[in-house]
Protein backbone atom coordinates (compact mmCIF):
# COMPACT_ATOMS: atom_id res chain seq x y z
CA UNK A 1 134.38 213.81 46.03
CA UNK A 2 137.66 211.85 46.23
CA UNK A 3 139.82 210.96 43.62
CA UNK A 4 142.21 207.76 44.18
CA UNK A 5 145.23 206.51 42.07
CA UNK A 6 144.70 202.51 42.53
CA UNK A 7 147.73 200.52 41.57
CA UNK A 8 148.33 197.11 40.36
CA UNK A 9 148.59 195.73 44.15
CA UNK A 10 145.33 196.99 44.82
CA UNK A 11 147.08 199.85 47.02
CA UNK A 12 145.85 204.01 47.04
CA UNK A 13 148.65 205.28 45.17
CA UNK A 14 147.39 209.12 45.49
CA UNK A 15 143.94 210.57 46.50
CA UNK A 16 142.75 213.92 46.36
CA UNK A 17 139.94 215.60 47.45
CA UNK A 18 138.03 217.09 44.23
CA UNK A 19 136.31 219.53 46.61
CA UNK A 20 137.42 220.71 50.14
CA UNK A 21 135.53 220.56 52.83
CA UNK A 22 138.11 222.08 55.35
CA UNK A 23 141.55 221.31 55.31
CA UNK A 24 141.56 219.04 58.60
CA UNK A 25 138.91 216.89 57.28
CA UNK A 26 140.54 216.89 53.93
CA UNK A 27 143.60 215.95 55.58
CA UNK A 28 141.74 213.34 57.34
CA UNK A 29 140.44 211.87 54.51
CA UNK A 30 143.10 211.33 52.26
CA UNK A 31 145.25 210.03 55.41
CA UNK A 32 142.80 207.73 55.41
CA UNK A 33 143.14 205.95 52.08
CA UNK A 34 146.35 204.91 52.96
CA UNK A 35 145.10 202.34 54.52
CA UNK A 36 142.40 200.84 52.14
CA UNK A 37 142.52 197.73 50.03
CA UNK A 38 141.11 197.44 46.84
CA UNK A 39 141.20 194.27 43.87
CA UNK A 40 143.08 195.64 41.32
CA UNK A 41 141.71 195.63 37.82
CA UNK A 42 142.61 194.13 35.04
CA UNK A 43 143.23 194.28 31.26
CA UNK A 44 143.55 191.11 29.41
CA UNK A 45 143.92 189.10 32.49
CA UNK A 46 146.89 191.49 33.94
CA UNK A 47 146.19 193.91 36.94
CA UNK A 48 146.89 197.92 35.56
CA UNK A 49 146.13 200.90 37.92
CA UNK A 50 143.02 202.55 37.43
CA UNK A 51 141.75 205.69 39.06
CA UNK A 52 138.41 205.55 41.21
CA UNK A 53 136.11 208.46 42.11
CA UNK A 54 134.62 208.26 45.56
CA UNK A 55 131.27 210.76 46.41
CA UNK A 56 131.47 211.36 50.67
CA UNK A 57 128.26 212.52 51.58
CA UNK A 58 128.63 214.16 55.06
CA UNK A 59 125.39 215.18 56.83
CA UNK A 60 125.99 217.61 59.60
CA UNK A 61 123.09 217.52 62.33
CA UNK A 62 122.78 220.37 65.17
């Protein structure tokens, strides 16, 4: 699970994992958000930040 901070720009403001899968991948991850674009949302018309919750499924195959 990742846990994003989503400002009023539509920009990751923070993200945290909620539960590690190993610290490199972790680091991965969140690095990752950095980059990402979201459409902000909006009370009574005005863009606010909101936090998001993201479930990552990883399937790991022999």
């Amino acid at each position: 699970m990742l846990e994003m901070v989503i400002d009023e720009a539509g920009t990751v403001e923070s993200a945290v994992m909620g539960a590690s899968v190993t610290p490199t991948y972790d680091a991965l991850v969140v690095a990752a958000t950095k980059a990402w674009r979201y459409k902000p949302a909006t009370l009574n018309g005005a863009p606010v930040k909101f936090r998001k919750i993201l479930q990552i499924n990883i399937k790991v195959s022999p």
